[in-house]
N, C-alpha and C. Protein backbone atom coordinates (compact mmCIF):
# COMPACT_ATOMS: atom_id res chain seq x y z
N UNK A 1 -36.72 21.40 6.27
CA UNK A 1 -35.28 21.26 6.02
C UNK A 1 -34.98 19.89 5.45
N UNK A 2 -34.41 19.84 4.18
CA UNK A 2 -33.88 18.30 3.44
C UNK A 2 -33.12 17.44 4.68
N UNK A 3 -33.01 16.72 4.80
CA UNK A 3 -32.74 15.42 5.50
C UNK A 3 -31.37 14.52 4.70
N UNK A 4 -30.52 14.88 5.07
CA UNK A 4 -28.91 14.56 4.42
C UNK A 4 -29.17 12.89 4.21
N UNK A 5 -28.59 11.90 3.24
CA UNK A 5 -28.62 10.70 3.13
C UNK A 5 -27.40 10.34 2.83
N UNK A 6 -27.22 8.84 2.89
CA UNK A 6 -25.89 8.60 2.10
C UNK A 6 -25.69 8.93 0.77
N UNK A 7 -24.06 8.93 0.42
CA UNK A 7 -24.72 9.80 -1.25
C UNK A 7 -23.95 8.10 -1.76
N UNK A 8 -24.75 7.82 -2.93
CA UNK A 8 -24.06 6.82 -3.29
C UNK A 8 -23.49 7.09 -4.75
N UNK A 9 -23.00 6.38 -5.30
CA UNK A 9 -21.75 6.65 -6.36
C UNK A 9 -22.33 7.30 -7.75
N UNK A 10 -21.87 8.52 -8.03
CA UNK A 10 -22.42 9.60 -9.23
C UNK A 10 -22.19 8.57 -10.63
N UNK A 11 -23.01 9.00 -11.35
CA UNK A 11 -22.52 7.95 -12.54
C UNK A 11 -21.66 8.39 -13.56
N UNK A 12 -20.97 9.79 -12.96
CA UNK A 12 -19.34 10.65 -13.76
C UNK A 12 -18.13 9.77 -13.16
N UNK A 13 -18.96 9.16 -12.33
CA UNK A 13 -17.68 8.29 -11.19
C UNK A 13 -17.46 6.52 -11.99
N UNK A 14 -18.49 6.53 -11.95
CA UNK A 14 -18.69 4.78 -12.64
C UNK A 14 -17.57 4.25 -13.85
N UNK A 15 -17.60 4.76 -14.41
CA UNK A 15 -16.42 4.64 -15.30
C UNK A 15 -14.97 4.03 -14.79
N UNK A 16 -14.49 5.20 -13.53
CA UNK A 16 -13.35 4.73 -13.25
C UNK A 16 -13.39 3.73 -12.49
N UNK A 17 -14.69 3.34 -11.73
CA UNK A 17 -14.48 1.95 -10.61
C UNK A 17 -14.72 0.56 -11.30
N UNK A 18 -15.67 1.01 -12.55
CA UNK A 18 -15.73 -0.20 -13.57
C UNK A 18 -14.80 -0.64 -14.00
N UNK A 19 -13.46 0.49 -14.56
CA UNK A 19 -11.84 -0.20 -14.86
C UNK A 19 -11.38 -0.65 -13.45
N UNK A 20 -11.13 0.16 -12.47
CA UNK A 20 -10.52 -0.43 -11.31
C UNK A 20 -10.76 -1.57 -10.93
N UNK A 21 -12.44 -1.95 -10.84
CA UNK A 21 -12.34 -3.53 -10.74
C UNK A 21 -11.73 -4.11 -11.33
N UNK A 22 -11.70 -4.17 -12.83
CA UNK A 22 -11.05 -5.06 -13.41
C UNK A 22 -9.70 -5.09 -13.59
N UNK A 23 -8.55 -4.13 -13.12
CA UNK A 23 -7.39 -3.68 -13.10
C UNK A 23 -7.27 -4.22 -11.97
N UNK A 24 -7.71 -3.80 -10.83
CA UNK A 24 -7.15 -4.77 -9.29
C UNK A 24 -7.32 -6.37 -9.37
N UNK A 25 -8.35 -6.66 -9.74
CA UNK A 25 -8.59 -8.05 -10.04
C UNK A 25 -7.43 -8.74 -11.01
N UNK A 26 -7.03 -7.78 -11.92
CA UNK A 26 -5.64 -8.93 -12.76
C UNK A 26 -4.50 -8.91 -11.61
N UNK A 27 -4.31 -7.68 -11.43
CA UNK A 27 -3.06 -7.35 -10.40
C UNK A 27 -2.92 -8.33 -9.44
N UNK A 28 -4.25 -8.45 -8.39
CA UNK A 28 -4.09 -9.63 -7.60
C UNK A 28 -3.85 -11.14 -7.77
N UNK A 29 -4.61 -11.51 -9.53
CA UNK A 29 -4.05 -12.57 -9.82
C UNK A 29 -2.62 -12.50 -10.13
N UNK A 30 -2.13 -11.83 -10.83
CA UNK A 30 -0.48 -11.81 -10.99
C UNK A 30 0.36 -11.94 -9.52
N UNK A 31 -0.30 -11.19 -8.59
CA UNK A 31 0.37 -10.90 -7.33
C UNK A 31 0.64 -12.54 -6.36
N UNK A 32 -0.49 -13.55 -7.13
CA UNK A 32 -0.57 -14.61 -6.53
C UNK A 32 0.59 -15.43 -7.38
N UNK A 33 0.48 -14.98 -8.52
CA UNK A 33 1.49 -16.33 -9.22
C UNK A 33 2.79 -15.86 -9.49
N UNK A 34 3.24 -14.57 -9.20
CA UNK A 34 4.28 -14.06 -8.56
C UNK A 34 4.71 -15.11 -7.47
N UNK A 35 3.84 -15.19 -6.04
CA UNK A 35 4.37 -15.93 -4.90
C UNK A 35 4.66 -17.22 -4.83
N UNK A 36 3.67 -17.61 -5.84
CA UNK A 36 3.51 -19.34 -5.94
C UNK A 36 4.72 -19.68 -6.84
N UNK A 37 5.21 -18.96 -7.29
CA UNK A 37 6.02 -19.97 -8.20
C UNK A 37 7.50 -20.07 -6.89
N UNK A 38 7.98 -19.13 -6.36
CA UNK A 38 8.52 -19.78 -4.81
C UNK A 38 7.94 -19.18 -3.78
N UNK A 39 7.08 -19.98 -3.40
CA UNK A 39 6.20 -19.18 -1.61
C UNK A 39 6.97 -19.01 -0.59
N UNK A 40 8.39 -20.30 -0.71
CA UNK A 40 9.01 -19.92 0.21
C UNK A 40 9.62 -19.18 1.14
N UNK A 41 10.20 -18.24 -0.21
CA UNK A 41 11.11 -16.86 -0.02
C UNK A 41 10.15 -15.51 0.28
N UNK A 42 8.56 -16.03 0.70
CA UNK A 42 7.41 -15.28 1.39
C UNK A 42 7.12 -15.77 2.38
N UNK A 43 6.64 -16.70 2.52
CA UNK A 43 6.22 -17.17 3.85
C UNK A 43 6.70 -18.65 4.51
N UNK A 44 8.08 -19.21 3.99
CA UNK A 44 8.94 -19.89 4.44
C UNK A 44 9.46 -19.71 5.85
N UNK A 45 10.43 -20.23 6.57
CA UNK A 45 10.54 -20.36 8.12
C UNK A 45 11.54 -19.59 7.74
N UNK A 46 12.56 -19.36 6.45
CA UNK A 46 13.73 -18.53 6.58
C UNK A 46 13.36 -17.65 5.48
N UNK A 47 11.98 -17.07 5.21
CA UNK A 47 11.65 -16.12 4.44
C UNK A 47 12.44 -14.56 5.29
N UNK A 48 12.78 -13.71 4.42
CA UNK A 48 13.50 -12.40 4.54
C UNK A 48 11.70 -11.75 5.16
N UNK A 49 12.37 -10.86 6.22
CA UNK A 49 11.20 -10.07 6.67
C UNK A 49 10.68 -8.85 5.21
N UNK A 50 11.68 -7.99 5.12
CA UNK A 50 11.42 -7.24 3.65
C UNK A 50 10.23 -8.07 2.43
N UNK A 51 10.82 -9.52 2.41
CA UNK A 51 9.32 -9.85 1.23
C UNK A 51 8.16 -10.02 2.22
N UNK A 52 8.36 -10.12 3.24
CA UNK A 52 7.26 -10.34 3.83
C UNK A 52 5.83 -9.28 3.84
N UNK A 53 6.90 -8.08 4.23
CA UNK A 53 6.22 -7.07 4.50
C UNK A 53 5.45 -6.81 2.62
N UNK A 54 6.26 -6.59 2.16
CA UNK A 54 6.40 -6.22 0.49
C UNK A 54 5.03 -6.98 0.18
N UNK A 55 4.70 -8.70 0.48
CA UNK A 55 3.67 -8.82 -0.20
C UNK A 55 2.63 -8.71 0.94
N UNK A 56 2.48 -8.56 1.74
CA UNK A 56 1.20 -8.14 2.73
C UNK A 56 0.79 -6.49 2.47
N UNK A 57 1.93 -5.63 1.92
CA UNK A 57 1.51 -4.16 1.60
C UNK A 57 0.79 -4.17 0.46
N UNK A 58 1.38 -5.00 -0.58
CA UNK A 58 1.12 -5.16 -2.00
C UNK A 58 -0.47 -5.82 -1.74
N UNK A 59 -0.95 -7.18 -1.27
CA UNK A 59 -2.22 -7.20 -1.19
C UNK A 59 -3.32 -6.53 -0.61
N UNK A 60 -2.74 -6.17 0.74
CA UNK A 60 -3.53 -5.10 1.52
C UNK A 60 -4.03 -4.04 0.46
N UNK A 61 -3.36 -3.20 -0.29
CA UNK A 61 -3.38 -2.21 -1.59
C UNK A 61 -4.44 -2.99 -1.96
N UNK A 62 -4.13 -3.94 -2.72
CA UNK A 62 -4.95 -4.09 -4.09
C UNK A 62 -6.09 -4.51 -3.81
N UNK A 63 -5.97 -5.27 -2.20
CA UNK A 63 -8.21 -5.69 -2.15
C UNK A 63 -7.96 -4.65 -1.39
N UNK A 64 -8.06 -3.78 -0.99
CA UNK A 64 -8.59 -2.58 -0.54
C UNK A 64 -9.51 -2.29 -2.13
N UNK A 65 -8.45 -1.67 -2.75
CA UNK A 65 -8.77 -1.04 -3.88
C UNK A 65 -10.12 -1.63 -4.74
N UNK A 66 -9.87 -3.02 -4.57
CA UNK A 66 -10.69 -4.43 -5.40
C UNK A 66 -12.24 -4.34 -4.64
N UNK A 67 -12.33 -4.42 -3.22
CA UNK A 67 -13.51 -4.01 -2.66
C UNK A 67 -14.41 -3.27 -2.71
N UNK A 68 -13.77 -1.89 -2.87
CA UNK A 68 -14.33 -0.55 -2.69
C UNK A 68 -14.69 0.04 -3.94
N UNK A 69 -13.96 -0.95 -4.90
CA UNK A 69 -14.58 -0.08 -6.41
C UNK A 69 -15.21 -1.14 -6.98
N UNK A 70 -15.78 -2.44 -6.40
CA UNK A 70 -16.21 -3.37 -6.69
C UNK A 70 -17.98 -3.49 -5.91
N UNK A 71 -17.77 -2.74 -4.97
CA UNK A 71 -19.11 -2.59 -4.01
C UNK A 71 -19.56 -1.25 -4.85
N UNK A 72 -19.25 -0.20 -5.08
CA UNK A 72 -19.56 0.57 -6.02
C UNK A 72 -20.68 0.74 -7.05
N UNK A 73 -19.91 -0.48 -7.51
CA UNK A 73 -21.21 -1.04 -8.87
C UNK A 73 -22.30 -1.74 -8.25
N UNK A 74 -22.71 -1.62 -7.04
CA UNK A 74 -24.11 -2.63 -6.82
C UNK A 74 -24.80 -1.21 -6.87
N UNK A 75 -25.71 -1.32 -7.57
CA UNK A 75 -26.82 -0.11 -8.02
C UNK A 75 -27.39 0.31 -6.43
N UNK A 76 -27.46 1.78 -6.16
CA UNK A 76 -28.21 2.74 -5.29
C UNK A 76 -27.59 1.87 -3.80
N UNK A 77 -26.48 1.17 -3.64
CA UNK A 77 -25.25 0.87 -2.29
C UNK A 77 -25.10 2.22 -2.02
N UNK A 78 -25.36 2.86 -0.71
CA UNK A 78 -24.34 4.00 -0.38
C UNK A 78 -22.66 3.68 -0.36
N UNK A 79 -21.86 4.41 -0.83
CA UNK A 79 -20.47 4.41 -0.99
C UNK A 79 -19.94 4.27 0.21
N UNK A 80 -20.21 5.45 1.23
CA UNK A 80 -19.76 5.76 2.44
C UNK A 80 -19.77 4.46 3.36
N UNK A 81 -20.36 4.27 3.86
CA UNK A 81 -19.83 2.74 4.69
C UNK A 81 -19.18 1.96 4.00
N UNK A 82 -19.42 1.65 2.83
CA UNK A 82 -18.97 0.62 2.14
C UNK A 82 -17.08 1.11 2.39
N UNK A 83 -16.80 2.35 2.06
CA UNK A 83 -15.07 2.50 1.98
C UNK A 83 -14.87 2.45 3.73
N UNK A 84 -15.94 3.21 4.57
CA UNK A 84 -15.04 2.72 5.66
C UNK A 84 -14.93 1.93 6.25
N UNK A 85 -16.08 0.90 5.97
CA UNK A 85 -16.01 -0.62 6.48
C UNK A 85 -14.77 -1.31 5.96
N UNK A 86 -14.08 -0.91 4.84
CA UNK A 86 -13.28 -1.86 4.11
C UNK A 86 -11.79 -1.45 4.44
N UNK A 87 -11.75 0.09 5.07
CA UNK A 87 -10.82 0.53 5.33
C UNK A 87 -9.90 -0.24 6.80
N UNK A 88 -11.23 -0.23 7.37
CA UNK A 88 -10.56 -1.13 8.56
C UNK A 88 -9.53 -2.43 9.15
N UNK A 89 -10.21 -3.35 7.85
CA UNK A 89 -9.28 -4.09 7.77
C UNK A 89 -8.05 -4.16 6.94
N UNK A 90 -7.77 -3.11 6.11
CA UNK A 90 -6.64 -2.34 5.45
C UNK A 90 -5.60 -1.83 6.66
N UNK A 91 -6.40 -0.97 7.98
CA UNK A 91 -5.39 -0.19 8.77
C UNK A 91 -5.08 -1.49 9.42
N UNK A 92 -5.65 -2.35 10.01
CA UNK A 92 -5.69 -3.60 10.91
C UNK A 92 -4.24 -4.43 10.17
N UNK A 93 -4.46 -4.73 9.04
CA UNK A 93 -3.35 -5.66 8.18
C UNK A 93 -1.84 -5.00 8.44
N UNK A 94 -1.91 -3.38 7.74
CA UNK A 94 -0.80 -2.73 8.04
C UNK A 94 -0.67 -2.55 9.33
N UNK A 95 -1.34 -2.76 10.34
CA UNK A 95 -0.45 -2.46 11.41
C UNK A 95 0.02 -3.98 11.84
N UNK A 96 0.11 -4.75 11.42
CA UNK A 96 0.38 -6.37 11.53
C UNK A 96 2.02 -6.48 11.25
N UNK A 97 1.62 -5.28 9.86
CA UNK A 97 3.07 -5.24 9.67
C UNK A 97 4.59 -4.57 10.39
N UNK A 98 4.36 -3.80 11.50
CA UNK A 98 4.88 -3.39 12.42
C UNK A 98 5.68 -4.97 13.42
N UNK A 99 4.52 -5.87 12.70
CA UNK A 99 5.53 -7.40 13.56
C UNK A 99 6.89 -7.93 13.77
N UNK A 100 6.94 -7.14 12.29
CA UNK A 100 8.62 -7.40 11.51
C UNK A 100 9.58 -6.44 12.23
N UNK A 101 9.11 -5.51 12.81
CA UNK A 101 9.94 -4.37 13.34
C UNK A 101 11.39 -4.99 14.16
N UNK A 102 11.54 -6.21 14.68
CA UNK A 102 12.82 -6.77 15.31
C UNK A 102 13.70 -6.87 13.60
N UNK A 103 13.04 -7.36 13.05
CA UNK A 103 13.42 -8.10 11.51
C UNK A 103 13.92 -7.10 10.83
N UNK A 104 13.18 -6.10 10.91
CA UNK A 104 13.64 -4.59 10.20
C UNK A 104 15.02 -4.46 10.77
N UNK A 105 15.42 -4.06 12.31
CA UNK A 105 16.27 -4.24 13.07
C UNK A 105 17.53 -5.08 12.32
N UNK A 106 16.91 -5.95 12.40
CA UNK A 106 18.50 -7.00 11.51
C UNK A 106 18.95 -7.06 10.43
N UNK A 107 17.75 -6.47 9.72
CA UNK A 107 17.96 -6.33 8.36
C UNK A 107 18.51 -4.79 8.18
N UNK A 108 18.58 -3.87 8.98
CA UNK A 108 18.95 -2.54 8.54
C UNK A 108 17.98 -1.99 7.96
N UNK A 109 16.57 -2.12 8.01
CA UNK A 109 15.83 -1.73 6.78
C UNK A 109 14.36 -0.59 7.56
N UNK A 110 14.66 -0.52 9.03
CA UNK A 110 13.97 0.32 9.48
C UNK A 110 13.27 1.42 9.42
N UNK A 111 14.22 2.16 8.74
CA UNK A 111 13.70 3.51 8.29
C UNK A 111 12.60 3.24 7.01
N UNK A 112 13.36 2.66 5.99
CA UNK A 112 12.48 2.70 4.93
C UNK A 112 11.18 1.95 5.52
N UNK A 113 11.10 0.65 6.15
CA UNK A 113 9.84 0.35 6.91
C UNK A 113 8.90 0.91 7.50
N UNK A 114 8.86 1.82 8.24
CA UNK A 114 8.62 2.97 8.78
C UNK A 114 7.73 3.85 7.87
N UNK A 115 8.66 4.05 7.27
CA UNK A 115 8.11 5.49 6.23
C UNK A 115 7.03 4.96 4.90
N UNK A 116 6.88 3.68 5.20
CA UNK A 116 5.82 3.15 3.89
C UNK A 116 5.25 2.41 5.02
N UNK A 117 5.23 2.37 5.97
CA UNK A 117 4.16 1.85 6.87
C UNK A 117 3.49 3.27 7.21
N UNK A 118 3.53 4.55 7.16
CA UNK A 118 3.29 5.30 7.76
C UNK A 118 2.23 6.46 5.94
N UNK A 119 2.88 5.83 5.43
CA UNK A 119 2.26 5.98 4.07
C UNK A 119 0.71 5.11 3.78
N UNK A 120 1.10 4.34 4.01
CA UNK A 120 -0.12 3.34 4.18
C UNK A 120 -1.40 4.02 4.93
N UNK A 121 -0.73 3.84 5.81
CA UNK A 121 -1.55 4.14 7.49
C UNK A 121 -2.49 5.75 7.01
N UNK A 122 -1.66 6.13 6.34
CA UNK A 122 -2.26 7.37 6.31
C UNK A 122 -3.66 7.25 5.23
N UNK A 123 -3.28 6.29 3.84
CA UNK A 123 -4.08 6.40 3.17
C UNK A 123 -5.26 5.74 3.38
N UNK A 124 -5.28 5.06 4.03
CA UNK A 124 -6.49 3.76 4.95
C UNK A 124 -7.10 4.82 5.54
N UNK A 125 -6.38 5.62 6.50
CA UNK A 125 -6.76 6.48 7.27
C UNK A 125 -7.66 7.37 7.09
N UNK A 126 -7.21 8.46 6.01
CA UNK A 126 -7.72 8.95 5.21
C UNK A 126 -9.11 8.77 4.75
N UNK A 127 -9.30 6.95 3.94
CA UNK A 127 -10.34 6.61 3.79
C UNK A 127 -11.34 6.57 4.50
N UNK A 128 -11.21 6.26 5.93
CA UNK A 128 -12.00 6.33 7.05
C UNK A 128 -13.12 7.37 6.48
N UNK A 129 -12.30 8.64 6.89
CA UNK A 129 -12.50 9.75 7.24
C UNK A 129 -13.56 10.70 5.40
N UNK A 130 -13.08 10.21 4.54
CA UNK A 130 -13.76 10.16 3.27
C UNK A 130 -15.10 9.54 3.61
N UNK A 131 -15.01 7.58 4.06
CA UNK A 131 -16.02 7.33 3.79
C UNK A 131 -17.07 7.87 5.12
N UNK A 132 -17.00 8.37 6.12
CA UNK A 132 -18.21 8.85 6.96
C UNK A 132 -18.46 10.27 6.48
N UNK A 133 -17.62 10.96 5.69
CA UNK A 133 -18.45 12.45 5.09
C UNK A 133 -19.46 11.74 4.18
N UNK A 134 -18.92 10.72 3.25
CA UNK A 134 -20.23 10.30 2.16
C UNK A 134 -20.91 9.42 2.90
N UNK A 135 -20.61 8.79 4.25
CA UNK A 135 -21.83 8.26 5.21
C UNK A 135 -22.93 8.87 5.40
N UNK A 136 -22.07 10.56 5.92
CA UNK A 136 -23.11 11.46 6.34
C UNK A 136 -24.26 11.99 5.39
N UNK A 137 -23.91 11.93 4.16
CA UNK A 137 -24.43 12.47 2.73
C UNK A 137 -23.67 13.62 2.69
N UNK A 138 -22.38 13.55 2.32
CA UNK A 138 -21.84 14.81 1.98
C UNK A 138 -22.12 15.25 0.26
N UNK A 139 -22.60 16.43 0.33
CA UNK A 139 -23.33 16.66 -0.88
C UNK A 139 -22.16 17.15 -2.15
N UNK A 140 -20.78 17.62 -1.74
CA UNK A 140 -20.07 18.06 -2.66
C UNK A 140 -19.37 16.64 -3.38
N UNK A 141 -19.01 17.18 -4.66
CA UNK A 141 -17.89 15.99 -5.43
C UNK A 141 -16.67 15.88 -4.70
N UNK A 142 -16.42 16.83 -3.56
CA UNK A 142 -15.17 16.95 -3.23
C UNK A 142 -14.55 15.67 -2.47
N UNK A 143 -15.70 15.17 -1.93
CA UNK A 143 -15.36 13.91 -1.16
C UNK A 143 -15.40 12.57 -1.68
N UNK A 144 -15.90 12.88 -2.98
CA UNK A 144 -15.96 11.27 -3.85
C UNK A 144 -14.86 11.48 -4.88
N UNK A 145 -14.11 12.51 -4.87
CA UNK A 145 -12.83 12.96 -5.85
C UNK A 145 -11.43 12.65 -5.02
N UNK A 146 -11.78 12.79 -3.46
CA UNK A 146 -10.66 12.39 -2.90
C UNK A 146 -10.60 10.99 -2.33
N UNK A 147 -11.94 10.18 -2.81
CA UNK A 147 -11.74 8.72 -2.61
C UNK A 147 -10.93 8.58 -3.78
N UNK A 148 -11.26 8.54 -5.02
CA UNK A 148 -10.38 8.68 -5.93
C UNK A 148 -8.87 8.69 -6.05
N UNK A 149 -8.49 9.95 -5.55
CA UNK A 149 -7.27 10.04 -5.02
C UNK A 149 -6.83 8.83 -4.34
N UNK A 150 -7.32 8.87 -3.55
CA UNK A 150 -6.75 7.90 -1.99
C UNK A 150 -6.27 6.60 -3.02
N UNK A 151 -7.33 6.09 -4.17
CA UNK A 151 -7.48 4.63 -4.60
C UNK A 151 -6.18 4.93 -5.49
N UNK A 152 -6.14 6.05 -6.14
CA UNK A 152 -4.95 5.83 -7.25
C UNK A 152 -3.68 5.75 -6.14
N UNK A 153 -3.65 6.81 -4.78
CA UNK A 153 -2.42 6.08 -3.56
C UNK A 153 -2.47 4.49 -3.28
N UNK A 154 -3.35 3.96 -3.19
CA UNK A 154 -3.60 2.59 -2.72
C UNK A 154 -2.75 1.84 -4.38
N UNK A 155 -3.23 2.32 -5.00
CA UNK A 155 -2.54 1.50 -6.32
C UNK A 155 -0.89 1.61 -6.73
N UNK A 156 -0.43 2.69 -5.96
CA UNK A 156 0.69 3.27 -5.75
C UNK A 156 1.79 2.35 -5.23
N UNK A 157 1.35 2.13 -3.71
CA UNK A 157 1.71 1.60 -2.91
C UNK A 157 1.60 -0.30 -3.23
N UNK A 158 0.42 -0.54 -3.77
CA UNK A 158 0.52 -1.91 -4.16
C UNK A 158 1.28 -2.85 -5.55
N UNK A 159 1.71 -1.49 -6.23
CA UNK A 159 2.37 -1.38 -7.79
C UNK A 159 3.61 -1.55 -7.22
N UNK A 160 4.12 -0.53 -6.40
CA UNK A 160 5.47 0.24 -5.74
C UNK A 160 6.50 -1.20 -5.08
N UNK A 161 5.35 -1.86 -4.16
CA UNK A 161 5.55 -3.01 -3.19
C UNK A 161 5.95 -4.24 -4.30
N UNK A 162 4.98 -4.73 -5.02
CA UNK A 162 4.93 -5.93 -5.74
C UNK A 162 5.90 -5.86 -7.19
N UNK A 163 6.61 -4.73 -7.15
CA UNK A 163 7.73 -4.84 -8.04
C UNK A 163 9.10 -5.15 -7.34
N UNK A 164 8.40 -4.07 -5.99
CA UNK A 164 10.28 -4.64 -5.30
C UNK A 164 10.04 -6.68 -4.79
N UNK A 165 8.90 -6.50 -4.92
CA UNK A 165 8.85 -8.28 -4.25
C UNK A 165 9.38 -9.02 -5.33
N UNK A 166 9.69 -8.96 -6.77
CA UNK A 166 9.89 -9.51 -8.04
C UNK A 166 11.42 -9.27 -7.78
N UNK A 167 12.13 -8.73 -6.79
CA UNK A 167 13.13 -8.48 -6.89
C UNK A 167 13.81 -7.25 -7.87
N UNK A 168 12.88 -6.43 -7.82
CA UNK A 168 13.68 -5.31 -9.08
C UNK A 168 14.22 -4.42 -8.40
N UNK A 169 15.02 -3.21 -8.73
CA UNK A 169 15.71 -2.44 -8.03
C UNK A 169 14.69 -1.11 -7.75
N UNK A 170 14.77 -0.70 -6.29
CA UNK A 170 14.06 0.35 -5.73
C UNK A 170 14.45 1.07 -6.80
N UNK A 171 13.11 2.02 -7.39
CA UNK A 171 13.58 3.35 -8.11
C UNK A 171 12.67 4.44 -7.47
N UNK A 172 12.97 5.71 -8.07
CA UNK A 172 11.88 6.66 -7.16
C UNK A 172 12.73 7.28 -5.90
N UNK A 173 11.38 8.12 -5.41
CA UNK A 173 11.77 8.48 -4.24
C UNK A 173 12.15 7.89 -3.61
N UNK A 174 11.30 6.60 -3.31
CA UNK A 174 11.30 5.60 -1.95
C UNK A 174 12.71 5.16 -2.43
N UNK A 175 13.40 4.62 -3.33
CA UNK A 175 14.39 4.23 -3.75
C UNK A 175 15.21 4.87 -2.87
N UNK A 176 15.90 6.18 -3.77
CA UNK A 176 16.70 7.19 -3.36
C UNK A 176 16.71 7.25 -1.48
N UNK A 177 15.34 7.18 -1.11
CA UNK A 177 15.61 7.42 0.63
C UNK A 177 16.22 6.12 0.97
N UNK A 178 15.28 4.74 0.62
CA UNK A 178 16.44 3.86 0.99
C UNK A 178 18.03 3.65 0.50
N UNK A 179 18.77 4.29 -0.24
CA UNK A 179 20.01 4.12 -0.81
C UNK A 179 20.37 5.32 0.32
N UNK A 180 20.05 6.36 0.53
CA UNK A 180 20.86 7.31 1.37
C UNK A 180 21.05 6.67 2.96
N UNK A 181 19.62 5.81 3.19
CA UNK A 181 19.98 5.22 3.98
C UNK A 181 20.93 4.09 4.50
N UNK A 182 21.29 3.37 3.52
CA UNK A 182 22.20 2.54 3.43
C UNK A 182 23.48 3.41 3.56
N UNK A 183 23.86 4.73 2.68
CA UNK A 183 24.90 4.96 3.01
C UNK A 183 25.23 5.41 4.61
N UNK A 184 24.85 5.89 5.02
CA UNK A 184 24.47 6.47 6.61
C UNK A 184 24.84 5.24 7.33
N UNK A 185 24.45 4.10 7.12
CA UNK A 185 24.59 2.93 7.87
C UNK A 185 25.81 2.59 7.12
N UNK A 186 26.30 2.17 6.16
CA UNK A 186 28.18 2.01 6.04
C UNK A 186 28.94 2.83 6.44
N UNK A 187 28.26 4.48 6.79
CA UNK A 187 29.18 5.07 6.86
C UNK A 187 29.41 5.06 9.08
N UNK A 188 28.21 4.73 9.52
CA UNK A 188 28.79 4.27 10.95
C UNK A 188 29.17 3.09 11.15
N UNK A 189 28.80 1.66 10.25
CA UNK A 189 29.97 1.01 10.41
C UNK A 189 31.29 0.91 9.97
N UNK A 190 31.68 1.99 9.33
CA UNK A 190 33.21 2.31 9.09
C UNK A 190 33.73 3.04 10.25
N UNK A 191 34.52 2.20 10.62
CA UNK A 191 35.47 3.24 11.69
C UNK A 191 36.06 4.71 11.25
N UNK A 192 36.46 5.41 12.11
CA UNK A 192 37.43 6.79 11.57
C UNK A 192 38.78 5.91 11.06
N UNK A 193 39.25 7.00 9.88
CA UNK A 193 40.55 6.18 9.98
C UNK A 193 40.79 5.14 8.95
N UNK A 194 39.67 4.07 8.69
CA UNK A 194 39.67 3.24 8.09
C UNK A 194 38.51 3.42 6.69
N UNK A 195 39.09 2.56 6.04
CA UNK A 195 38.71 2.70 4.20
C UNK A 195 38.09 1.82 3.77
N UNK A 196 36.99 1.55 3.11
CA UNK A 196 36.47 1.00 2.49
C UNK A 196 37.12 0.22 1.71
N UNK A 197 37.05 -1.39 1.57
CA UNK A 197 37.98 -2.27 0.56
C UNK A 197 37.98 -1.71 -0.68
N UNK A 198 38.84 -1.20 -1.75
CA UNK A 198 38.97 -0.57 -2.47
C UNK A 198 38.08 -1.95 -3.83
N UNK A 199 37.52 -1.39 -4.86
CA UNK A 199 36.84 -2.46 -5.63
C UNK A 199 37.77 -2.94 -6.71
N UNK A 200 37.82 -3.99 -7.15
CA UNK A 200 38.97 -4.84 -8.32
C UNK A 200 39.17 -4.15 -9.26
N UNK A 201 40.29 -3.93 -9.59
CA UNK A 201 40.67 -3.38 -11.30
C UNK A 201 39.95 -3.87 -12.40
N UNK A 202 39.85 -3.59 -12.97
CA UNK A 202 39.80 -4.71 -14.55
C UNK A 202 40.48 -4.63 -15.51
């Protein structure tokens, strides 16, 4: 009976981790001189919890991503440990971000916190669970197609994050849920009865 091994990375696969390195690698440099030009309004004493979270999601993403398609290319590496070793400190970071949860609180921004912490969580998660089938030597493409997947989510989430940190306006889904949420929250701090300040003529 064959004797299952790690399977390490097909060379139909190589292609895309050869761009990904080099695509996560600019991203993270941009992601740095994004912060540096004011660090403050990140990791200042009166930094907003929201950028906080925004650039710890945004890097978490991108060296996830930067690792795992970067270990890749070392010739005959099994894949499988390599993603779930790297995954770990991906779930570890995001759950760091749960710190802010008083901050969320004051900021009103809970829900949407929540629901991209829980997005995250899943795709780290996920990875785990990818990289011990190709630990085990899982012999189908099916499991090195849904690392794949997972990495274009990880790029998602680190694209998604590091635009709202530039200050641009939520668009998208995630957008839309946080705007409904905002209304929900003006609409219980409006009393019955009472009206919204009507907005200036022009």
């Amino acid at each position: 009976m064959a004797q299952t091994c790690p399977e390490v990375v097909p060379a139909d696969y190589q292609p895309f981790f050869t761009a990904s390195v080099a695509a996560s690698a600019a991203l993270i440099g941009l992601l740095f001189v994004s912060i540096s030009i004011a660090p403050e309004r990140v990791f200042g004493a009166k930094a907003e919890s929201g950028r906080q979270a925004q650039a710890l999601s945004s890097f978490t993403a991108l060296t996830n991503v930067f690792f795992i398609s970067f270990a890749s290319l070392i010739p005959k590496i099994p894949i499988g440990p390599v993603v779930a070793v790297v995954a770990i400190p991906a779930i570890l970071q995001t759950l760091g971000v749960l710190l802010l949860l008083p901050q969320w609180r004051a900021d009103h921004t809970v829900r949407r916190g929540l629901f991209l912490f829980l997005i995250s969580f899943g795709i780290y998660g996920f990875e785990i669970s990818v990289g011990i089938q190709l630990w085990l030597g899982s012999s189908n493409g099916g499991a090195m197609t849904a690392l794949l997947e997972l990495l274009l989510g990880a790029y998602a989430i680190g694209l998604g994050r590091a635009w709202e940190l530039l200050g641009a306006r939520r668009l998208g889904w995630t957008g839309w849920i946080g705007l409904i949420s905002d209304a929900f929250r003006r609409a219980r701090q409006t009393k019955p009865g009472q009206q919204e300040p009507p907005s200036a003529k022009t």
